[in-house]
PDB file of N, CA and C in Angstrom:
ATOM      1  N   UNK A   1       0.842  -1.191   0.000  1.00  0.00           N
ATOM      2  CA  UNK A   1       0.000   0.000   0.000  1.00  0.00           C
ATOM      3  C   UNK A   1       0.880   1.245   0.000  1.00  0.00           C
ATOM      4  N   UNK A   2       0.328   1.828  -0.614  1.00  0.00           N
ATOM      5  CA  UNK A   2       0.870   3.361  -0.374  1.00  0.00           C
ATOM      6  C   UNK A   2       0.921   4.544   0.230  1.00  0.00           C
ATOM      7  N   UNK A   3       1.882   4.879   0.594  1.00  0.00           N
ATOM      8  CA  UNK A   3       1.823   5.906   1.430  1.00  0.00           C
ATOM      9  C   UNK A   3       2.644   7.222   1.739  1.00  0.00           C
ATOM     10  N   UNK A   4       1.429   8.462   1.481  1.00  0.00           N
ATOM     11  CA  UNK A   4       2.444   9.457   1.198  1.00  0.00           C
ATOM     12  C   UNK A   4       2.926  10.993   2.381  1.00  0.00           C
ATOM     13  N   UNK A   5       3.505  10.830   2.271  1.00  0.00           N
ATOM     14  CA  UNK A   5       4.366  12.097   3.686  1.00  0.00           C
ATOM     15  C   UNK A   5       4.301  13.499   3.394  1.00  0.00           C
ATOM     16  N   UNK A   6       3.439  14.308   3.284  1.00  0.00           N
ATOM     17  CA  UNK A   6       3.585  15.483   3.612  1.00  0.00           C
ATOM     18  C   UNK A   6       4.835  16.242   4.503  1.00  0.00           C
ATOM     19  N   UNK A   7       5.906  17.017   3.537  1.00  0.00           N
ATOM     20  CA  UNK A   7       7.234  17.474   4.538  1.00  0.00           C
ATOM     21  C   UNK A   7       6.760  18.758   4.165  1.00  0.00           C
ATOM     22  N   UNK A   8       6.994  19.201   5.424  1.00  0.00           N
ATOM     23  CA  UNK A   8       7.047  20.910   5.140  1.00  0.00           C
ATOM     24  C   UNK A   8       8.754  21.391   6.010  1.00  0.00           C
ATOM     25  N   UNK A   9       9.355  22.032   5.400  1.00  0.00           N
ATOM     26  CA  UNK A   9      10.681  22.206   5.504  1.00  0.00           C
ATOM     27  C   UNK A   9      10.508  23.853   6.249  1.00  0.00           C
ATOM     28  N   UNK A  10      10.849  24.077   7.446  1.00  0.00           N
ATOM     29  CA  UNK A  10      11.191  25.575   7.465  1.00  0.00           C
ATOM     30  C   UNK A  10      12.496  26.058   8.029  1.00  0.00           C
ATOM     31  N   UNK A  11      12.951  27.077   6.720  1.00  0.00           N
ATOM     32  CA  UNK A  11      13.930  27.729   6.669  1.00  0.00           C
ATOM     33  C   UNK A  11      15.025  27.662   7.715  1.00  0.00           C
ATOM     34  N   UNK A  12      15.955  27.424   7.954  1.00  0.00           N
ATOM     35  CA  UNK A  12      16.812  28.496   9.150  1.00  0.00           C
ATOM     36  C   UNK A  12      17.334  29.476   8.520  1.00  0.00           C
ATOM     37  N   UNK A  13      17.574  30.159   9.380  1.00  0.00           N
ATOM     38  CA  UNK A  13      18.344  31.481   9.388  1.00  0.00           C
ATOM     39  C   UNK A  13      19.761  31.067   9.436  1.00  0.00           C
ATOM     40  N   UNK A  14      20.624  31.415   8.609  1.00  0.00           N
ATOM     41  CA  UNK A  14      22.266  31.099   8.517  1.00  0.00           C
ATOM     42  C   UNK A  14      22.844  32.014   9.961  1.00  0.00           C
ATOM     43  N   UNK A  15      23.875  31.426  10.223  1.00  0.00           N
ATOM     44  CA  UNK A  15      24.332  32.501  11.458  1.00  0.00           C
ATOM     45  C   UNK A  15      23.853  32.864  12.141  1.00  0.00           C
ATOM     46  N   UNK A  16      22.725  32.095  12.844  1.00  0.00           N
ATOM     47  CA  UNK A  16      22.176  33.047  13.806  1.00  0.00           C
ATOM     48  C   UNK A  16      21.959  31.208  15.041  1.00  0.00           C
ATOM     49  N   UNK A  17      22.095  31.336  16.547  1.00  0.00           N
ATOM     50  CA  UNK A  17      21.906  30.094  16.967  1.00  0.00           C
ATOM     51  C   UNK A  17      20.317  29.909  17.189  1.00  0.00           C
ATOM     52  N   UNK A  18      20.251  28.143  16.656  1.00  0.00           N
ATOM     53  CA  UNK A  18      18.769  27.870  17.015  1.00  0.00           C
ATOM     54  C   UNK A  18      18.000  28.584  18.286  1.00  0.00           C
ATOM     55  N   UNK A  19      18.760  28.323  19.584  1.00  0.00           N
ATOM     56  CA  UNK A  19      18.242  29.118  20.508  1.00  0.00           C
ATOM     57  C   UNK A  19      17.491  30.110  20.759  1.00  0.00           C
ATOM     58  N   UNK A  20      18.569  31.295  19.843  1.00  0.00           N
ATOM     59  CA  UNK A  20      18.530  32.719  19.508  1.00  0.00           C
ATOM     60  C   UNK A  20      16.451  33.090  19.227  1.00  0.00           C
ATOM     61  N   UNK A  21      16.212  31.980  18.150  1.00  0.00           N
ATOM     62  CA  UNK A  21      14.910  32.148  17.618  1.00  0.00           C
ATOM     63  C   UNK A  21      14.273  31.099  17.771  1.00  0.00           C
ATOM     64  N   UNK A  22      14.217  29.902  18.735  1.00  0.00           N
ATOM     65  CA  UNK A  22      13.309  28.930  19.570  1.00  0.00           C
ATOM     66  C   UNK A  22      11.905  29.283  19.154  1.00  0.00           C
ATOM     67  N   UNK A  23      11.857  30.458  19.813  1.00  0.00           N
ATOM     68  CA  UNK A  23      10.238  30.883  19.869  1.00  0.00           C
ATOM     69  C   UNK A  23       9.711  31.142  18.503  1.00  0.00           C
ATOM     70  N   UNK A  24      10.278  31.320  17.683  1.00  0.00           N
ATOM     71  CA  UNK A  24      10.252  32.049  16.459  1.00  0.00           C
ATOM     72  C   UNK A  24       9.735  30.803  15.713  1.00  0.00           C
ATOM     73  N   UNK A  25      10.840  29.806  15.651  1.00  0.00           N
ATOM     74  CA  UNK A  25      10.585  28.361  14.969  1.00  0.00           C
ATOM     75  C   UNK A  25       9.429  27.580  15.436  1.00  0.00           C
ATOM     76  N   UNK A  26       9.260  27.891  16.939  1.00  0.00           N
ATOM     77  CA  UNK A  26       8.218  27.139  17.915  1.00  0.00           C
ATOM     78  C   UNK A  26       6.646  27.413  16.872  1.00  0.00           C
ATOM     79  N   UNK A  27       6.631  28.874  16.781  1.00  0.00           N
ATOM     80  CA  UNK A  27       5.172  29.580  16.128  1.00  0.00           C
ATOM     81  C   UNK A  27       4.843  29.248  14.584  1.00  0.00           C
ATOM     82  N   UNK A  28       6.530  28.966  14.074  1.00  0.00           N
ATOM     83  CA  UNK A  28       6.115  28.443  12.194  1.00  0.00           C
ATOM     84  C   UNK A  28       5.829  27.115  12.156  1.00  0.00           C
ATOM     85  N   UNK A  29       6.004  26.368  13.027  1.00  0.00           N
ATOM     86  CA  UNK A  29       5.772  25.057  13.301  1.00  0.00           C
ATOM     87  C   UNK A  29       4.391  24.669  13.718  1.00  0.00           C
ATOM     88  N   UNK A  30       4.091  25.513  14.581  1.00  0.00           N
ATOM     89  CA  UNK A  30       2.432  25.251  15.023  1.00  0.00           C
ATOM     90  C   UNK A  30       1.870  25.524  13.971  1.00  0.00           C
ATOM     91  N   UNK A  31       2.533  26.858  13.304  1.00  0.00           N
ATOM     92  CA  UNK A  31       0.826  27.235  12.189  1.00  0.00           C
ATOM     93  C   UNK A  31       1.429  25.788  11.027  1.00  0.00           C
ATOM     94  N   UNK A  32       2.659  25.457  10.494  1.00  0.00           N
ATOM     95  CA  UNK A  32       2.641  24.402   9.700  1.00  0.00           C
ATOM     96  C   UNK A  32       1.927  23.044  10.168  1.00  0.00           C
ATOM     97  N   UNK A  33       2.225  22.742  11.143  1.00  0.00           N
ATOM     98  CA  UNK A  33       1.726  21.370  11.773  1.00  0.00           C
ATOM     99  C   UNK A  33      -0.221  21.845  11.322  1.00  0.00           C
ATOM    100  N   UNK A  34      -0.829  22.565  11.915  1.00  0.00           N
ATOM    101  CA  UNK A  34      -1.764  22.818  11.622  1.00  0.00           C
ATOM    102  C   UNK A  34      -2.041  22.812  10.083  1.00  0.00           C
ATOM    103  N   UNK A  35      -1.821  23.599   9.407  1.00  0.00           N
ATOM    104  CA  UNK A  35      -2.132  23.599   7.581  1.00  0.00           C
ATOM    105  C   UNK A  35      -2.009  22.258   7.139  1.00  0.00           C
ATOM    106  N   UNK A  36      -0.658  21.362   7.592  1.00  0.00           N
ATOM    107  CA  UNK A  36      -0.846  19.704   7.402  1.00  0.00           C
ATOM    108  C   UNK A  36      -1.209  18.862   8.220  1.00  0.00           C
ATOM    109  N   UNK A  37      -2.066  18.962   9.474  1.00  0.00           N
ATOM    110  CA  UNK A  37      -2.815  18.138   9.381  1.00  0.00           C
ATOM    111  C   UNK A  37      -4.781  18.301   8.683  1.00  0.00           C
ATOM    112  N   UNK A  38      -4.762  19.542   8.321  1.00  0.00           N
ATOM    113  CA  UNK A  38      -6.136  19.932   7.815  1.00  0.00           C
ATOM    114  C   UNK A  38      -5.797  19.263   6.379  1.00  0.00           C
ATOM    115  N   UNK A  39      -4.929  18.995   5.465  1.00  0.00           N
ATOM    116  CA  UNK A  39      -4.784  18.220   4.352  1.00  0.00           C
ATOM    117  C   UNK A  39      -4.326  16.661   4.605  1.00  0.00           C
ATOM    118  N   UNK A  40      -4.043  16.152   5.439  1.00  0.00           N
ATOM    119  CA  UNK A  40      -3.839  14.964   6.088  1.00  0.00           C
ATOM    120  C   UNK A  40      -5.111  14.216   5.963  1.00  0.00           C
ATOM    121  N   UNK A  41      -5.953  15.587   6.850  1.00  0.00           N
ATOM    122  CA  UNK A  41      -7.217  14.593   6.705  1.00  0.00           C
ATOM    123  C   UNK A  41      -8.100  14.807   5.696  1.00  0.00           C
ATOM    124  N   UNK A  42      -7.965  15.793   4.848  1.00  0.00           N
ATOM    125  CA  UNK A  42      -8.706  16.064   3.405  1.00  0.00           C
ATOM    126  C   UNK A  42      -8.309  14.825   2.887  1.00  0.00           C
ATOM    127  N   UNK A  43      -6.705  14.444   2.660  1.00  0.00           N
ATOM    128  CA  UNK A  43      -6.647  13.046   2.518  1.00  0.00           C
ATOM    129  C   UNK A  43      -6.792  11.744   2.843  1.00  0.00           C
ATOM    130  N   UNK A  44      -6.867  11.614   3.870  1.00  0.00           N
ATOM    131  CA  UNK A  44      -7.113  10.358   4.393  1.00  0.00           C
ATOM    132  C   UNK A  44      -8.337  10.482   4.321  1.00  0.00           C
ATOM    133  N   UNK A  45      -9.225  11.172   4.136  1.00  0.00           N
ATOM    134  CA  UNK A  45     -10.919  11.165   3.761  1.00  0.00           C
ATOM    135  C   UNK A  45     -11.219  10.523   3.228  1.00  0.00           C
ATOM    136  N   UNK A  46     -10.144  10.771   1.688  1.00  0.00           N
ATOM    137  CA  UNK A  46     -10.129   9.947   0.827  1.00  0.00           C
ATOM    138  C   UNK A  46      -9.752   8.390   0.722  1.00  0.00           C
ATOM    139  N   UNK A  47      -9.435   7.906   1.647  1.00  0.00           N
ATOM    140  CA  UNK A  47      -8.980   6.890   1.514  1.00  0.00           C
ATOM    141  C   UNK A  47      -7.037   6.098   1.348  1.00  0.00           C
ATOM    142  N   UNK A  48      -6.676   7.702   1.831  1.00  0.00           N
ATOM    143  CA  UNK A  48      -5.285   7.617   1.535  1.00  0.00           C
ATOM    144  C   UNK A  48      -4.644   7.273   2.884  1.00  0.00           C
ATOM    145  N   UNK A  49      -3.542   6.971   3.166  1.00  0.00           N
ATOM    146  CA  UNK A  49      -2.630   6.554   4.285  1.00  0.00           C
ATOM    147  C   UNK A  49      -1.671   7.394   3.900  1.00  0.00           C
ATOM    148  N   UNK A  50      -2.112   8.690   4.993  1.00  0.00           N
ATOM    149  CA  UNK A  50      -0.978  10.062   4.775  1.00  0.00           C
ATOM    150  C   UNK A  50      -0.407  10.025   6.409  1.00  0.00           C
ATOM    151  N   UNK A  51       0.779  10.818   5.922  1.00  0.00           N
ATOM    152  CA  UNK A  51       1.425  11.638   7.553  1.00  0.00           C
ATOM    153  C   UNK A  51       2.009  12.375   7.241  1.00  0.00           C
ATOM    154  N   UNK A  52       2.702  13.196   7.785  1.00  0.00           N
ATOM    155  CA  UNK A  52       3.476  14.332   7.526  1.00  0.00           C
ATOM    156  C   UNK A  52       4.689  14.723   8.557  1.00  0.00           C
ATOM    157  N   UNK A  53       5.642  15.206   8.167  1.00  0.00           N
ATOM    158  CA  UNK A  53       6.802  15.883   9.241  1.00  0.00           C
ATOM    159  C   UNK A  53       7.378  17.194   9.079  1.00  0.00           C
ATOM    160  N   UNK A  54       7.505  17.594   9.858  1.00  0.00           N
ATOM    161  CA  UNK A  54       8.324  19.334   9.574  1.00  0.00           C
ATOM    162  C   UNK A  54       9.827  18.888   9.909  1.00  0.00           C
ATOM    163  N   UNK A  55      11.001  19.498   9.592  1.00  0.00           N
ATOM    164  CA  UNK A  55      11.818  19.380   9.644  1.00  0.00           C
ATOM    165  C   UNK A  55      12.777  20.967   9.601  1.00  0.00           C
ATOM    166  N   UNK A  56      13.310  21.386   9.768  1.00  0.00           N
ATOM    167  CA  UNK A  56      14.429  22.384  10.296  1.00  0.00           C
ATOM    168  C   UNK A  56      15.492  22.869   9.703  1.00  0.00           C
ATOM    169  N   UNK A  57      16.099  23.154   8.135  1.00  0.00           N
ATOM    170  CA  UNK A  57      17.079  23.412   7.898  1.00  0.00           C
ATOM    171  C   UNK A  57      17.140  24.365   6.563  1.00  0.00           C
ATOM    172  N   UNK A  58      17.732  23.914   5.528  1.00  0.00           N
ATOM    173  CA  UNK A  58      18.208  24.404   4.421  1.00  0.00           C
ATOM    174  C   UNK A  58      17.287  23.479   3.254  1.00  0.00           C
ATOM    175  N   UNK A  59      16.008  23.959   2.453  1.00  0.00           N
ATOM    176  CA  UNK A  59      14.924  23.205   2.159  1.00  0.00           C
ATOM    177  C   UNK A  59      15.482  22.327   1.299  1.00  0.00           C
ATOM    178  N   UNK A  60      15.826  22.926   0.092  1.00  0.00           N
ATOM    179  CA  UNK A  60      16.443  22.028  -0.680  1.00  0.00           C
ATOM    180  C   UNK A  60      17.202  20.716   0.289  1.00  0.00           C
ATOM    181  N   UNK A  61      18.214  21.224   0.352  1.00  0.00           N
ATOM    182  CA  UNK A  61      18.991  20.078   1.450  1.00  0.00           C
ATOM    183  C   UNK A  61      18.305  19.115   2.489  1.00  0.00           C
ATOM    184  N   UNK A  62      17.640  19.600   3.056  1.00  0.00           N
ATOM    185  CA  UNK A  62      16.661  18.662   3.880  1.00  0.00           C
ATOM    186  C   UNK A  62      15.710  17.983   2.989  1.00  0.00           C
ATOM    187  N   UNK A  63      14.382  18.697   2.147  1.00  0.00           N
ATOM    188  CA  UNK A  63      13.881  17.477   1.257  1.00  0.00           C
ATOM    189  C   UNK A  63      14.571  16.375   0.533  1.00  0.00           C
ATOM    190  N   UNK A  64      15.852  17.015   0.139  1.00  0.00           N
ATOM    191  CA  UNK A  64      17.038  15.662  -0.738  1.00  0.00           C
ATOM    192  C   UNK A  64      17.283  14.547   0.431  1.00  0.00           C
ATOM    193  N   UNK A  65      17.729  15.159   1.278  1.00  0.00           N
ATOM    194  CA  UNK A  65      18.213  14.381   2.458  1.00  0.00           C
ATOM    195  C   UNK A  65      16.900  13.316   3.496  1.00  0.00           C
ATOM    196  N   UNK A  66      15.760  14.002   3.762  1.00  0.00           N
ATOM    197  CA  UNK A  66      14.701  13.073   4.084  1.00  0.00           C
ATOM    198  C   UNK A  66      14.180  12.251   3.083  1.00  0.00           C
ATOM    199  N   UNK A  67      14.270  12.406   1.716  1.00  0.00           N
ATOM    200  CA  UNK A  67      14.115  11.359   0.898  1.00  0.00           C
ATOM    201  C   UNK A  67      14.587  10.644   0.641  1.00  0.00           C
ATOM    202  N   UNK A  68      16.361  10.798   0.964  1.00  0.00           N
ATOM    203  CA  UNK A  68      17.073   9.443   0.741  1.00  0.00           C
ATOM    204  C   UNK A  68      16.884   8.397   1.972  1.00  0.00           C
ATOM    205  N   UNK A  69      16.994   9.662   3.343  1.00  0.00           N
ATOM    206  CA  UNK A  69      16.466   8.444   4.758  1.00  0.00           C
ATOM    207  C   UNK A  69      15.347   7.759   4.538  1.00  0.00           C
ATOM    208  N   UNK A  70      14.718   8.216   4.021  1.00  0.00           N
ATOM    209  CA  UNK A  70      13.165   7.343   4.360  1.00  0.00           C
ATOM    210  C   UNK A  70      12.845   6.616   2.713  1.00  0.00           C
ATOM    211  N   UNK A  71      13.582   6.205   2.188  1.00  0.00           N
ATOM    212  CA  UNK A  71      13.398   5.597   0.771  1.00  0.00           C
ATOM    213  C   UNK A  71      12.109   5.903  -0.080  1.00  0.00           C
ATOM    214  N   UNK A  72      12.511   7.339  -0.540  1.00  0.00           N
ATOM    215  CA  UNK A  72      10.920   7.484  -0.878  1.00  0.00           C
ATOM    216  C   UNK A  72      10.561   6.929  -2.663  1.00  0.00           C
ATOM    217  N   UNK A  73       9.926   6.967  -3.141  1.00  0.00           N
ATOM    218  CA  UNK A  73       9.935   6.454  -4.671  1.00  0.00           C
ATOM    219  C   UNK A  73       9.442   7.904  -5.532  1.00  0.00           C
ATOM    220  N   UNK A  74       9.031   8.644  -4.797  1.00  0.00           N
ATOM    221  CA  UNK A  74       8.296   9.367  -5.562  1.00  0.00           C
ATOM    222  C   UNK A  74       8.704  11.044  -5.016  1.00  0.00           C
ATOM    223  N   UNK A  75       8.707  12.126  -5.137  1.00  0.00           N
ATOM    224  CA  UNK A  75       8.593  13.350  -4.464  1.00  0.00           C
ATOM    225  C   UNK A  75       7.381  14.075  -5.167  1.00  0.00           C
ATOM    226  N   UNK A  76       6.524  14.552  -5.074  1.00  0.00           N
ATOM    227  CA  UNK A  76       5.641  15.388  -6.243  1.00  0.00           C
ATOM    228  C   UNK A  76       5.443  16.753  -5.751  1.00  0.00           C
ATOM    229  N   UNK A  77       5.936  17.858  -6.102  1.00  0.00           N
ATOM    230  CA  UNK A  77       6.289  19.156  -5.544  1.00  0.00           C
ATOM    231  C   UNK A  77       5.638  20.429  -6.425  1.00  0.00           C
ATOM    232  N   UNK A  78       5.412  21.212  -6.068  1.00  0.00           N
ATOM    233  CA  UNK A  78       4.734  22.157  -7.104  1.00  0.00           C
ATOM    234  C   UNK A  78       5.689  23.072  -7.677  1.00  0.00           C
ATOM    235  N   UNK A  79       5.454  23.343  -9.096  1.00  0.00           N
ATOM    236  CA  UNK A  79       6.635  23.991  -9.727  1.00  0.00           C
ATOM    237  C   UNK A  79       5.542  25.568 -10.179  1.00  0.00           C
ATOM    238  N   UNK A  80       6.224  26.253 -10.623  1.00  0.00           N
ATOM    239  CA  UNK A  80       5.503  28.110 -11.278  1.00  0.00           C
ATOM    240  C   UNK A  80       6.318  27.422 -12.926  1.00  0.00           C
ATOM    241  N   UNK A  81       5.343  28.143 -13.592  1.00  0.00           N
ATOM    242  CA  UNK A  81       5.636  28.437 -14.977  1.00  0.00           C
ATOM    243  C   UNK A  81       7.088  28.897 -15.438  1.00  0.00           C
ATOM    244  N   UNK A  82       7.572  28.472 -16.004  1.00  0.00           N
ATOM    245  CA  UNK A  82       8.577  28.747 -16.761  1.00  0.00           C
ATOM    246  C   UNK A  82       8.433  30.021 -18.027  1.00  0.00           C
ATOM    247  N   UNK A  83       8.739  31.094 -17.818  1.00  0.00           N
ATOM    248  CA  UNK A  83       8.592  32.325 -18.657  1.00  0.00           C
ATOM    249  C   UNK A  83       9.306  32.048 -20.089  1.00  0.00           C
ATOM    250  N   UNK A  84       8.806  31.683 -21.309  1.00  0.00           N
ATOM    251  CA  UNK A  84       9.356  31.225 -22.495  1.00  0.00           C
ATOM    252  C   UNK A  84      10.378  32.194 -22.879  1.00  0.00           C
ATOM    253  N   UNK A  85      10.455  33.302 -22.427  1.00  0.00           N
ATOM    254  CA  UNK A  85      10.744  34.726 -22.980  1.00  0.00           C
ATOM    255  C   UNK A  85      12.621  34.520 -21.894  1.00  0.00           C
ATOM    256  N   UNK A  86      12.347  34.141 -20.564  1.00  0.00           N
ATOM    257  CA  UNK A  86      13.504  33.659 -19.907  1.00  0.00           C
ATOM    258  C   UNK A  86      13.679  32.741 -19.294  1.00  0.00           C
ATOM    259  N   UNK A  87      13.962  31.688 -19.939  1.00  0.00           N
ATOM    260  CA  UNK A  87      14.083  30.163 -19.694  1.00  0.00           C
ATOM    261  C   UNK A  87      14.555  30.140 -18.041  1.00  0.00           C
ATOM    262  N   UNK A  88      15.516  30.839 -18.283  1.00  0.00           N
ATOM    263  CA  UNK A  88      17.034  30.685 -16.868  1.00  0.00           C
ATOM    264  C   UNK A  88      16.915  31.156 -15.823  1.00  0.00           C
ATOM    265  N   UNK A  89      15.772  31.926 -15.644  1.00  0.00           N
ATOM    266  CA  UNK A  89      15.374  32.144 -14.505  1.00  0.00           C
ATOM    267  C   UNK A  89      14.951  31.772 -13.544  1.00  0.00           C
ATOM    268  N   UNK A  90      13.845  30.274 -14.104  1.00  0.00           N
ATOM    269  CA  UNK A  90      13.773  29.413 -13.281  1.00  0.00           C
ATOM    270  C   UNK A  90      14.521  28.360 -12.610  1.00  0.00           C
ATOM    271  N   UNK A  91      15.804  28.239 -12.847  1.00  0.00           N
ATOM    272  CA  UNK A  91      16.177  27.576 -12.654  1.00  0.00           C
ATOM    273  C   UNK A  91      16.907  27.077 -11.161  1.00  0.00           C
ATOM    274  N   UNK A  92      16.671  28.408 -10.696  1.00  0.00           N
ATOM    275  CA  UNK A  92      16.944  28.299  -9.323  1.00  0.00           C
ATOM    276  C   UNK A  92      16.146  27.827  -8.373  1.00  0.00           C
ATOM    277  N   UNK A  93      15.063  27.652  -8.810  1.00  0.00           N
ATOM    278  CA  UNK A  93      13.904  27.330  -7.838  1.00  0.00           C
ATOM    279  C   UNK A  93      13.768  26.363  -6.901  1.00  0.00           C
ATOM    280  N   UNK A  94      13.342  26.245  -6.062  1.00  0.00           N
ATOM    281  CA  UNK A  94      13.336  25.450  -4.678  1.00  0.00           C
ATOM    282  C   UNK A  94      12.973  23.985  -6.236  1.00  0.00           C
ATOM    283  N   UNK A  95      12.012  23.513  -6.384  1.00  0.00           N
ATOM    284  CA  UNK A  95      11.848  22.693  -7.106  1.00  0.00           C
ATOM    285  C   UNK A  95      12.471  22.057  -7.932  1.00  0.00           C
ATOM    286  N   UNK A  96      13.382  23.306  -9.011  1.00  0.00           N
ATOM    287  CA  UNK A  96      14.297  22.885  -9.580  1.00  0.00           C
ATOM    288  C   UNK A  96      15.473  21.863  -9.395  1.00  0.00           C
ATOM    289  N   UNK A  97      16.303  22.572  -8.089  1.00  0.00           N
ATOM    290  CA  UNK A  97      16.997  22.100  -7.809  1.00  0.00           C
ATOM    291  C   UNK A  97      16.562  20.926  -6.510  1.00  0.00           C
ATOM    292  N   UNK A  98      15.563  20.525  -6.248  1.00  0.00           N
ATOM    293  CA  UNK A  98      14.873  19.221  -6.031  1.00  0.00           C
ATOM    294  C   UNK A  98      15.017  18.392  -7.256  1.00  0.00           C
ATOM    295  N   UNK A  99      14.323  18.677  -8.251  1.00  0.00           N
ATOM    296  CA  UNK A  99      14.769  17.851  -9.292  1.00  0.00           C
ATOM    297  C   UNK A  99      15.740  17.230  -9.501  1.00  0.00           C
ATOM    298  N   UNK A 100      16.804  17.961  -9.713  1.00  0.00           N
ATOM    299  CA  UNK A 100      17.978  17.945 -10.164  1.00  0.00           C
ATOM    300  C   UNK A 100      18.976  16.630  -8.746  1.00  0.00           C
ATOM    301  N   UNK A 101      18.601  17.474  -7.772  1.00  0.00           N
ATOM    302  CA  UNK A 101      19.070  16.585  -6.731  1.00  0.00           C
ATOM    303  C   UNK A 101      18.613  15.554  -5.754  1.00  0.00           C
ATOM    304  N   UNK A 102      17.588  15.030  -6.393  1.00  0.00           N
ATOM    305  CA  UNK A 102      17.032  14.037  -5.267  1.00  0.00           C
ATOM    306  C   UNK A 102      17.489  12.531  -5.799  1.00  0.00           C
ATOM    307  N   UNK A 103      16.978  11.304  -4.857  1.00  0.00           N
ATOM    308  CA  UNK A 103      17.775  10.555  -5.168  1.00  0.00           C
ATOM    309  C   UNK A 103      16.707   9.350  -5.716  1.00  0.00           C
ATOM    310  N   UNK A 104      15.738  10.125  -6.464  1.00  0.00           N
ATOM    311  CA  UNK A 104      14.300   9.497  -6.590  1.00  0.00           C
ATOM    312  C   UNK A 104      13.485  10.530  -7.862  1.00  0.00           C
ATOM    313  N   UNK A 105      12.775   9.789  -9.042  1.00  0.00           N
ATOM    314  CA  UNK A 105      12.179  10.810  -9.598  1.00  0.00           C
ATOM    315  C   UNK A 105      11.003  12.168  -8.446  1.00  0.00           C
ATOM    316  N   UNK A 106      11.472  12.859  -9.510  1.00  0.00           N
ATOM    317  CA  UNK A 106      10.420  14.330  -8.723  1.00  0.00           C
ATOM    318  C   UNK A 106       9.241  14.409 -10.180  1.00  0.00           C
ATOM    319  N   UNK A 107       8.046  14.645  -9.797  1.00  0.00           N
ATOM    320  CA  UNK A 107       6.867  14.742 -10.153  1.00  0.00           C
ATOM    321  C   UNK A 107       6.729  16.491 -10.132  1.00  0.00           C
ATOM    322  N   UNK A 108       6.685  17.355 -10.943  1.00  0.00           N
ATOM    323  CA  UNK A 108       6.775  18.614 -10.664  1.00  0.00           C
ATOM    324  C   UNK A 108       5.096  19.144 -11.555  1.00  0.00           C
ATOM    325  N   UNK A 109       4.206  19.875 -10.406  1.00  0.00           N
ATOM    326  CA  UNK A 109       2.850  19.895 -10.708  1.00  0.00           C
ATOM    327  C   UNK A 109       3.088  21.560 -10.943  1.00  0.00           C
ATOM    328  N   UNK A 110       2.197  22.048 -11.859  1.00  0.00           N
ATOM    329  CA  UNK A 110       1.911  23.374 -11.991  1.00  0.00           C
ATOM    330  C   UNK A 110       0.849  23.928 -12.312  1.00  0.00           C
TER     331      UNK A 110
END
């Protein structure tokens, strides 16, 4: 059966100690934990076998990195339009470079 993980990744701040902003991380975490479990159970409504985790770092780096721990098969992430007019712009994108670096196809929805 299948089963899919909702990650929501939030940011750190470079240079600055976790400590420093505890409270700070404490409050993006509640309102995230909240937003995924209200789609948790939109899904599992459905009939799906969902869960979800927040995690703490550098997004890119952490989604690459929780997907190789937890053997995932799949990532499916939302991508923005690609501007025909400037290809290269997108290319930086949180998504992008998911693509590029995970250790598993990425599914990119738009």
């Amino acid at each position: 059966a299948a089963k899919l993980t909702l990650l929501h990744v939030i940011a750190s701040i470079e240079h600055v100690p976790y400590e420093e902003l505890a409270d700070f991380y404490a409050t993006l975490e509640q309102r995230a934990g909240e937003a995924l479990e209200g789609w948790r159970q939109e899904l599992a409504d459905q009939g799906l076998q969902v869960g979800w985790e927040i995690v703490l770092g550098r997004r890119t780096a952490e989604i690459v990195r929780w997907a190789g721990e937890h053997e995932v098969d799949l990532i499916v992430m939302e991508s923005h339009r690609i501007d025909p007019q400037h290809p290269t712009e997108g290319l930086a994108t949180l998504s992008h470079q998911v693509a590029v670096l995970a250790p598993c196809p990425v599914l990119l929805v738009k």
